[in-house]
Protein backbone atom coordinates (compact mmCIF):
# COMPACT_ATOMS: atom_id res chain seq x y z
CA UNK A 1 8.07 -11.16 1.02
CA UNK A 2 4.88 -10.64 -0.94
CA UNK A 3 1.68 -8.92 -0.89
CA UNK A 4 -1.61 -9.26 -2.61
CA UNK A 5 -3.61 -5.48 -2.76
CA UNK A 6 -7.31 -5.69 -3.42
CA UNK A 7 -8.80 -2.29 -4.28
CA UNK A 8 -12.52 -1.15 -3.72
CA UNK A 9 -14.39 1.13 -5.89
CA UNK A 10 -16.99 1.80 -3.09
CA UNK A 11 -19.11 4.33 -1.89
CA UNK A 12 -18.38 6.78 0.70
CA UNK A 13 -21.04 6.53 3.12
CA UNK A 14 -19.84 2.83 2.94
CA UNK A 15 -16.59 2.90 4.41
CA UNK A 16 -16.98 2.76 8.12
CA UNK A 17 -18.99 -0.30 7.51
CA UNK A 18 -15.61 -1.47 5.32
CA UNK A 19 -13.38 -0.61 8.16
CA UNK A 20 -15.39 -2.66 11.07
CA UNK A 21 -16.10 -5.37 8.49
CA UNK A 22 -11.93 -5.82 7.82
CA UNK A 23 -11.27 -5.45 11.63
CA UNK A 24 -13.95 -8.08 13.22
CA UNK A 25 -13.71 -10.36 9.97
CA UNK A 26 -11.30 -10.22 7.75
CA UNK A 27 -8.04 -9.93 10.36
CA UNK A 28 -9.14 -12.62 12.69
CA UNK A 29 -9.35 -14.93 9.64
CA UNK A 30 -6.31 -13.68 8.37
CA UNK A 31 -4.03 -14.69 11.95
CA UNK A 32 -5.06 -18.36 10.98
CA UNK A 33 -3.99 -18.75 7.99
CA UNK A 34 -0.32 -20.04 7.70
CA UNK A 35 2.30 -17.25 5.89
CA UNK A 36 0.26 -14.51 6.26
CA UNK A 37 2.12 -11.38 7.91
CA UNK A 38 -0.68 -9.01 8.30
CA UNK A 39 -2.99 -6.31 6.35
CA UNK A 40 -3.18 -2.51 6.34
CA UNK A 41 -6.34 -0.81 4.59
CA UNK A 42 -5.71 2.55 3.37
CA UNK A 43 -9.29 4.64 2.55
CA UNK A 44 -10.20 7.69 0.85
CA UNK A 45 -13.61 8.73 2.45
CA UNK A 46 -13.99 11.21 0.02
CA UNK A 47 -14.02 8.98 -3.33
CA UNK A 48 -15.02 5.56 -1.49
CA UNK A 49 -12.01 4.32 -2.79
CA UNK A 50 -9.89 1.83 -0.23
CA UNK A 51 -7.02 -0.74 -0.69
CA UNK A 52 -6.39 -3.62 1.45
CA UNK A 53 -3.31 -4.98 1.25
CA UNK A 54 -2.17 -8.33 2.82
CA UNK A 55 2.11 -9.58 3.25
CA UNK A 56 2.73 -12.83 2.84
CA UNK A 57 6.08 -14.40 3.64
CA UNK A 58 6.06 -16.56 0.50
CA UNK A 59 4.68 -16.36 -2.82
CA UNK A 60 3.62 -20.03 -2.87
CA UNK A 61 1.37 -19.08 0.34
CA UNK A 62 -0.21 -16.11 -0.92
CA UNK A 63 -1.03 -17.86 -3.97
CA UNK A 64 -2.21 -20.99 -2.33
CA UNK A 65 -4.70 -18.85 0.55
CA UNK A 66 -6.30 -17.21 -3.15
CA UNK A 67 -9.42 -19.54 -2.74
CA UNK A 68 -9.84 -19.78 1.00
CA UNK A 69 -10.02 -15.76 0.80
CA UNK A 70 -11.56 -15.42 -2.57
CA UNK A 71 -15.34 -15.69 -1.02
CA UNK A 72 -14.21 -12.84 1.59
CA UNK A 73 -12.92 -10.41 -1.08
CA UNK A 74 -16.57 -10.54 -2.29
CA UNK A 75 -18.26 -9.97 0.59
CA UNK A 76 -16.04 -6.89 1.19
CA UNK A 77 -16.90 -5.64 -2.53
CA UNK A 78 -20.66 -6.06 -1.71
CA UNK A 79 -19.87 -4.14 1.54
CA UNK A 80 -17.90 -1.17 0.63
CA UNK A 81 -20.62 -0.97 -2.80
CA UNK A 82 -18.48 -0.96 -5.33
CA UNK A 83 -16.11 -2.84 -7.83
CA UNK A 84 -12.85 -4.74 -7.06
CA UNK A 85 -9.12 -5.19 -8.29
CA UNK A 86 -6.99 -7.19 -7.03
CA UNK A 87 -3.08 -7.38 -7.67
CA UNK A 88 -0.15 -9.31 -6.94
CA UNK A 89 3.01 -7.44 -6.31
CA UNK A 90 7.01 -8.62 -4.51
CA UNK A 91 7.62 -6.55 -1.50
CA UNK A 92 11.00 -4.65 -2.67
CA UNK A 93 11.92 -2.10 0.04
CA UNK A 94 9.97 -1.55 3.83
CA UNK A 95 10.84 1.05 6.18
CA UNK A 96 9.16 2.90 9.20
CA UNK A 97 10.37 4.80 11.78
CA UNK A 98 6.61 5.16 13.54
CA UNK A 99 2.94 4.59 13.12
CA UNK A 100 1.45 7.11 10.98
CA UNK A 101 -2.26 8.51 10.59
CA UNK A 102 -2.33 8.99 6.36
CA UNK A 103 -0.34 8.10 3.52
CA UNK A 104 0.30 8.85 0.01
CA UNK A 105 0.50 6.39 -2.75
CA UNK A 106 2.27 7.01 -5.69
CA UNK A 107 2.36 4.27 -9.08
CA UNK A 108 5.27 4.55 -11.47
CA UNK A 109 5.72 2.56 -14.71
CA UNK A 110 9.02 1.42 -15.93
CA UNK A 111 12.71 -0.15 -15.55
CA UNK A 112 11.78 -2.11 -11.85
CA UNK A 113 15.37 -2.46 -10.81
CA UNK A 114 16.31 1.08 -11.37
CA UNK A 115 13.11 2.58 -9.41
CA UNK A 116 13.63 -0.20 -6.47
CA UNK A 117 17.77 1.34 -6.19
CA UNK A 118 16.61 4.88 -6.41
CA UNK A 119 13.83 4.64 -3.87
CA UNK A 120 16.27 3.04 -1.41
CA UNK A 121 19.66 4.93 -2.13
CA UNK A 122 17.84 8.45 -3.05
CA UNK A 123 14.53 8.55 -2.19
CA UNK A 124 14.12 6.93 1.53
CA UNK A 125 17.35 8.98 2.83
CA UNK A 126 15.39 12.15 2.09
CA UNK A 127 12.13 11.05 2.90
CA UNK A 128 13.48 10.42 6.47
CA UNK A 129 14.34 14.37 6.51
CA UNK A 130 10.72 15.52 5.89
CA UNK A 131 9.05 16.51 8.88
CA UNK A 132 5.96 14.37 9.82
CA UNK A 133 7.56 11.16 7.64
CA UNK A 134 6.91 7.92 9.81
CA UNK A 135 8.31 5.53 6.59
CA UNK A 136 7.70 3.77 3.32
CA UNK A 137 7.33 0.73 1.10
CA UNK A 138 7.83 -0.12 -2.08
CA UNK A 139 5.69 -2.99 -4.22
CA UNK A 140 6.75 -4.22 -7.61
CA UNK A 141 5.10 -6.20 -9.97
CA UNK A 142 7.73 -7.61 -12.96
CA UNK A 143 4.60 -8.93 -15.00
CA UNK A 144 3.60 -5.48 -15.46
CA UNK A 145 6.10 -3.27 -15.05
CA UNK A 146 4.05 -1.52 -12.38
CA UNK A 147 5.38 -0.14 -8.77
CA UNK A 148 3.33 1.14 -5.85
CA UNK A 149 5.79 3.11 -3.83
CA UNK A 150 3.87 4.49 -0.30
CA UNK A 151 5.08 7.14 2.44
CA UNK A 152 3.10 7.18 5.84
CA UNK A 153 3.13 10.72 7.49
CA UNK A 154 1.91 11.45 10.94
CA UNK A 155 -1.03 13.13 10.37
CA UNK A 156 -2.96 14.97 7.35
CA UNK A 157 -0.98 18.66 8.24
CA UNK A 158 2.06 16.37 7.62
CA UNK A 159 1.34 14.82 4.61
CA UNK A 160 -0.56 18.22 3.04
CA UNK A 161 3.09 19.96 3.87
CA UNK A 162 5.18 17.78 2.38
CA UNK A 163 3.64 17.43 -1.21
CA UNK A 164 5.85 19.75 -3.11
CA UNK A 165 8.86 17.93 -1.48
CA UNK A 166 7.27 14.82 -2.64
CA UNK A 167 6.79 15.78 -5.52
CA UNK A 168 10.08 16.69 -6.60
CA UNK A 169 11.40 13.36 -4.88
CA UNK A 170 9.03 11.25 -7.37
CA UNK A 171 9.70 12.83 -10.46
CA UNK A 172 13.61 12.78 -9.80
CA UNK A 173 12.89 8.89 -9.12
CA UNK A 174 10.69 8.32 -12.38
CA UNK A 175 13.35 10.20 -14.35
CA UNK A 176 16.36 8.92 -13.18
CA UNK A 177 14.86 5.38 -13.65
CA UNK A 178 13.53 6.03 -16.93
CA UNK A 179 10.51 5.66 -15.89
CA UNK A 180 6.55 7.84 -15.85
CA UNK A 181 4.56 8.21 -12.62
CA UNK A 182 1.04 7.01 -13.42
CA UNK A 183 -1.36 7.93 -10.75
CA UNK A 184 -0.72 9.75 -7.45
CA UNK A 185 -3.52 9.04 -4.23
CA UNK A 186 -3.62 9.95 -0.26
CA UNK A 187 -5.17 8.20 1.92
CA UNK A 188 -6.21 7.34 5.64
CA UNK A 189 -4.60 4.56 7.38
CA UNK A 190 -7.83 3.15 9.03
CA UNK A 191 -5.98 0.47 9.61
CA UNK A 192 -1.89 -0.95 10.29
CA UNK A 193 -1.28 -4.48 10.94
CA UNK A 194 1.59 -5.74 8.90
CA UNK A 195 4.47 -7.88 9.77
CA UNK A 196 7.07 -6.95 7.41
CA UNK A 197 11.07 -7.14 8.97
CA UNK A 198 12.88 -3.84 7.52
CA UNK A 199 13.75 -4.26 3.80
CA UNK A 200 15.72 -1.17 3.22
């Protein structure tokens, strides 16, 4: 499995425009295009900042729907008022227990193998113990040497309780990996769509 993230640089008072725009546009065109398992968009509406992420069962058809979405992925820049990356990344681990409310998005840098092991032999047995943890995913990218490793938590109380646990869990994971946590982010989940069978 596979998924392409596209990240917005927006404006806040842009995002419920965003949010309607992926829901009565971007989904419906999504269900008709062949391979395509879904989308989630995760938004901060304090920064603007939001990232849409579609699965795709193959890498061949996420690469070949690039063009036929390429002229949406604009529109929803010029929507959300802001600038746009997109990334490629090989969906290593997926679990949920439940549908959450927020998450928390964490990107580490180094040895991909190691992190993918440690986030499913050390870090997803004790993220299941956390009160308020619904589940989590982890995205690689062997190009870059990047991972995007996300937990979903029931609500904001949930996620805002479990940061020092979380915290502890990450670096554990970047160290015993060899590894450097670049960026840390939380998020709403405005929205939760994706068809992704349990990769744990």
């Amino acid at each position: 499995m596979y998924a392409r993230s596209t990240t917005f640089h927006g404006r806040p008072d842009n995002i419920e425009a965003g949010i309607a725009f992926v829901k009565d546009e971007v989904v419906p065109m999504l269900d008709q295009i062949e391979g395509c398992r879904g989308l989630s968009l995760l938004v901060d509406r304090e920064t603007g900042k939001c990232i849409a992420t579609t699965s795709w069962e193959s890498e061949a058809a996420m690469r070949s729907s690039d063009e036929q979405l390429r002229p949406i992925r604009d529109r929803g820049r010029d929507i959300f008022g802001g600038s746009m990356q997109v990334d490629v990344w090989e969906i290593a681990a997926m679990h949920r227990t439940q549908h959450g409310e927020c998450c928390r998005v964490s990107w580490l840098q180094g040895d991909l193998d190691a992190l993918s092991e440690t986030f499913r032999v050390g870090i997803l047995p004790q993220l299941e113990q956390i009160p308020g943890s619904c589940g989590a995913s982890l995205l690689v990218n062997r190009s870059t040497g990047l991972c995007c490793a996300t937990t979903t938590w029931e609500d904001r109380a949930a996620m805002e309780a479990s940061r020092s646990a979380a915290d502890d869990l990450r670096s554990r994971a970047a160290s015993d990996a060899g590894g450097e946590i670049v960026d840390v982010q939380e998020f709403d989940l405005a929205y939760a769509h994706l068809h992704v069978p349990e990769m744990a």
